[in-house]
Protein backbone atom coordinates (compact mmCIF):
# COMPACT_ATOMS: atom_id res chain seq x y z
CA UNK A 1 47.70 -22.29 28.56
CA UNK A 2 43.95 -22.17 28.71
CA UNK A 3 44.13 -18.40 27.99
CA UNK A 4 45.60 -18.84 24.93
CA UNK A 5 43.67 -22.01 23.68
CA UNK A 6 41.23 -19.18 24.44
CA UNK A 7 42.17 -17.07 22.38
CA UNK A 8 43.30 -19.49 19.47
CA UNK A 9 39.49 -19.78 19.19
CA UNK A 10 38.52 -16.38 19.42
CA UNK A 11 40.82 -16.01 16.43
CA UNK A 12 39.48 -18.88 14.81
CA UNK A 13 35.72 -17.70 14.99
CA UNK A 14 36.67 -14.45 14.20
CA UNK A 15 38.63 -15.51 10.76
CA UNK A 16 35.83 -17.97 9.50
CA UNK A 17 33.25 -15.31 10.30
CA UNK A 18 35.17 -12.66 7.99
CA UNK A 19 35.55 -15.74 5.45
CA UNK A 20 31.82 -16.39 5.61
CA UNK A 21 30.78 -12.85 5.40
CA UNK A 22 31.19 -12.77 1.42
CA UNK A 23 28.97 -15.95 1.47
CA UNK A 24 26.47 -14.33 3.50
CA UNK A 25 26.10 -10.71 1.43
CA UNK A 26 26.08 -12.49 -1.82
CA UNK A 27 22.65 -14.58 -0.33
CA UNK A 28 21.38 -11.35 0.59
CA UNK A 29 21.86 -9.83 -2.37
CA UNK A 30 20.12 -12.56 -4.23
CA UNK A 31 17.10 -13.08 -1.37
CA UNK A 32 16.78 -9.02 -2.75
CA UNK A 33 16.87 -9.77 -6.38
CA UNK A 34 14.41 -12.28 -6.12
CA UNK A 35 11.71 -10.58 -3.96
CA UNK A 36 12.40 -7.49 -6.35
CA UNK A 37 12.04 -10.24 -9.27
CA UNK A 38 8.83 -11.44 -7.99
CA UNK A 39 7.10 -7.46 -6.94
CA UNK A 40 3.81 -7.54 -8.11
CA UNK A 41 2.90 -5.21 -11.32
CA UNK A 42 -0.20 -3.90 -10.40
CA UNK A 43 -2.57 -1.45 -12.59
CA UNK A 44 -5.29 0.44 -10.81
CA UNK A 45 -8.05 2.48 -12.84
CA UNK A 46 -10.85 4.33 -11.43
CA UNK A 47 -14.34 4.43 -14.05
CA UNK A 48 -16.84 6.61 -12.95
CA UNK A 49 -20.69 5.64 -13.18
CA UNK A 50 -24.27 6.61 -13.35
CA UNK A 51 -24.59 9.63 -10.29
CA UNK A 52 -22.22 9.53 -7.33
CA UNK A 53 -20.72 6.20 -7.86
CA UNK A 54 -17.60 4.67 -9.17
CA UNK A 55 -15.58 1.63 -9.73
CA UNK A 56 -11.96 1.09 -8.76
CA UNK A 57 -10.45 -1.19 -10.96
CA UNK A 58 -7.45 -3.40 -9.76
CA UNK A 59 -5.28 -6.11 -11.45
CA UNK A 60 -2.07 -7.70 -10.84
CA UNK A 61 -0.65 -8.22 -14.37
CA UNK A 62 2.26 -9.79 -13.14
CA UNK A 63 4.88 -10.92 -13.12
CA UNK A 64 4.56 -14.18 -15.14
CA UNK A 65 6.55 -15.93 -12.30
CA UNK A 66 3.94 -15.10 -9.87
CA UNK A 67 0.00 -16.72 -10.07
CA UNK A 68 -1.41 -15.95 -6.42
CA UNK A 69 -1.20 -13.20 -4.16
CA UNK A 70 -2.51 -14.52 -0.29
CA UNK A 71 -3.65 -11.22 0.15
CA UNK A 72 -4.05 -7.77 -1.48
CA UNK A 73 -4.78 -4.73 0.69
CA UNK A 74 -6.16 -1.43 -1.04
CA UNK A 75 -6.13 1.25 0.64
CA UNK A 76 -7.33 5.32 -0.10
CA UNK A 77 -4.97 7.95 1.37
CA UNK A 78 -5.63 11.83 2.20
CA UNK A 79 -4.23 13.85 0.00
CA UNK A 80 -2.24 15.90 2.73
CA UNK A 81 -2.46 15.52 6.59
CA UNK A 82 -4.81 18.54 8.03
CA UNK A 83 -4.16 20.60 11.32
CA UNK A 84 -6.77 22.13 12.81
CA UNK A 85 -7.28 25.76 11.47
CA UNK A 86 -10.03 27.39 13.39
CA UNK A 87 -11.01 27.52 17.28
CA UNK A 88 -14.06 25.95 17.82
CA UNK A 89 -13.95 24.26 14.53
CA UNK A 90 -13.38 20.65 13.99
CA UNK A 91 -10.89 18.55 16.01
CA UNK A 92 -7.98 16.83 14.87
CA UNK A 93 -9.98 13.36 15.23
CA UNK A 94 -12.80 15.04 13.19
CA UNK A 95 -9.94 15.98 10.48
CA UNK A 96 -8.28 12.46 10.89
CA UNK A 97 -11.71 10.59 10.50
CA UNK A 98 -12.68 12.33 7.28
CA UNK A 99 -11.40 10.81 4.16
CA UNK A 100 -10.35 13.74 1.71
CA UNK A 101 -10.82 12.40 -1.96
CA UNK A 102 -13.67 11.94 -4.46
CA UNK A 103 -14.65 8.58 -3.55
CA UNK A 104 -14.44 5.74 -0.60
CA UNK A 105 -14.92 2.22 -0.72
CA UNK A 106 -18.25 0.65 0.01
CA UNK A 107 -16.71 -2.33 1.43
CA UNK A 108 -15.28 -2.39 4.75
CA UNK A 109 -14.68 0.93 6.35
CA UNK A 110 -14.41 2.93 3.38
CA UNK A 111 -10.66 3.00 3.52
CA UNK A 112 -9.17 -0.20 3.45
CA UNK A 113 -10.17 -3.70 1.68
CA UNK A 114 -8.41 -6.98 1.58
CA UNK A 115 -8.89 -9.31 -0.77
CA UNK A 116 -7.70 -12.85 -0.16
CA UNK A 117 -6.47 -15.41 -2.63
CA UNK A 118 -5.85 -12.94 -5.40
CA UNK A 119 -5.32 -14.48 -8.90
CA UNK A 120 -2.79 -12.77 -10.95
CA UNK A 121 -3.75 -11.37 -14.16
CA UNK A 122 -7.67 -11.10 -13.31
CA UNK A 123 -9.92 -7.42 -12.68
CA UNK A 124 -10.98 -7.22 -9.40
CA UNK A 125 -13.76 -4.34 -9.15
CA UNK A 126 -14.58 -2.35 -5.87
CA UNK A 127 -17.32 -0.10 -5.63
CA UNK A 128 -16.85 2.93 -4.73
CA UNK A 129 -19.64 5.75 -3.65
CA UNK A 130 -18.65 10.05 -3.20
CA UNK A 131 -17.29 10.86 -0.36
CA UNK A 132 -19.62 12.40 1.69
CA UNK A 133 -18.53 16.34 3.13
CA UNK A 134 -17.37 16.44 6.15
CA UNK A 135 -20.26 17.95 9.17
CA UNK A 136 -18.76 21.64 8.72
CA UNK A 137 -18.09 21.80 5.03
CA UNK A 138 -20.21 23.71 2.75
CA UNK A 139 -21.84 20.50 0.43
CA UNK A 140 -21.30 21.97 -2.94
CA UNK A 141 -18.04 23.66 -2.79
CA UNK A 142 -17.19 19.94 -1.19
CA UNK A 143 -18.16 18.66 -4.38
CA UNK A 144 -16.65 20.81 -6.57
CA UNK A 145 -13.38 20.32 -5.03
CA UNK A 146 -13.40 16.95 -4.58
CA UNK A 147 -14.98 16.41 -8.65
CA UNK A 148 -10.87 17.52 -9.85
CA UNK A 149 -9.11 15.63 -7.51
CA UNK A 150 -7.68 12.43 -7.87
CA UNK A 151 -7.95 8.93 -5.86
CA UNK A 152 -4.79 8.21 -3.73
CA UNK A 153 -4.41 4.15 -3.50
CA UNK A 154 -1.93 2.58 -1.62
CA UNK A 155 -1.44 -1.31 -2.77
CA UNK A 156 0.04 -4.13 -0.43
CA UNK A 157 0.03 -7.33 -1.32
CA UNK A 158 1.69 -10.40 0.87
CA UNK A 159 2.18 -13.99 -0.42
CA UNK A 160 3.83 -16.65 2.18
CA UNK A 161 5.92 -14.48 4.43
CA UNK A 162 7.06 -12.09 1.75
CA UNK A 163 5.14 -8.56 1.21
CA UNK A 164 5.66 -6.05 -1.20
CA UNK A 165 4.15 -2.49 -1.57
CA UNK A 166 4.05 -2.13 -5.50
CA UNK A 167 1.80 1.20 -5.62
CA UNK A 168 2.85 3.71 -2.49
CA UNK A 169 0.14 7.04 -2.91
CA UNK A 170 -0.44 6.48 -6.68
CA UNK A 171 -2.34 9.55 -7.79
CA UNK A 172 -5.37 7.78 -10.00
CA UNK A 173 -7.69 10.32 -11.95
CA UNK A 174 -11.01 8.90 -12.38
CA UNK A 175 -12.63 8.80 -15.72
């Protein structure tokens, strides 16, 4: 008898479960829509100044749904991971520690800033100096190379417990 009461339940659980399961896609679905709904447009521009310096513009332009970001993380990628080429020549931490673009951020470690309390719709400008050559590079071929090539920015931005990535390696040309 108790094995079957047993088993009555099991069933029971196991039906409402499968009834509930519609219920529970279709709130996922729309918990998706809505963080997709509410992705921040972003628009990044690089100017470049008197000398060796630059300025990387950045501005959420939206959407209109959205007024503050808590945080907005920018962040300058390599343009390819390196290997070591040459015996005796740099290491792999050497390669890893070098950033490979035109320009790095004067603010924190030249990498990665955070801004906090981010208003939506308003310019945010980071400096930016050249990226100095790396120990073994020849300075002006460094230079040369790096004038052509364009900044890689990665964009994260987190408000409450949501986080979105709207710009993932975005190839900005400087100007």
């Amino acid at each position: 008898m108790a094995l079957a009461a047993l088993i009555i339940s099991l069933l029971s659980l196991l039906i409402s479960g499968i009834a509930l399961y519609p219920q529970l896609t279709q709130h996922r679905r729309d918990a998706d829509r809505r963080h997709d709904e509410l992705t921040p447009h972003v628009h990044v521009a690089v100017r470049r100044q008197d000398g060796d310096r630059a300025v990387l513009e950045v501005t959420v332009t939206g959407p209109r749904s959205l007024e503050r970001l808590d945080t907005l993380q920018v962040r300058l990628e390599d343009d390819h991971p390196r290997s070591p080429v040459v015996a005796g020549g740099p290491t792999q931490e050497d390669l890893d520690a070098q950033l490979w673009g035109p320009y790095q951020l004067s603010q924190g470690d030249g990498r990665t800033v955070e801004l906090t309390d981010v208003a939506v719709r308003q310019l945010y400008a980071l400096r930016l100096t050249a990226t100095p050559p790396p120990p073994w590079a020849v300075p002006a071929h460094w230079r040369q190379d790096q004038n052509s090539a364009p900044l890689i920015v990665t964009v994260q931005c987190r408000s409450g417990r949501t986080s979105w990535t709207p710009l993932r390696r975005e190839h900005v040309h400087p100007r």
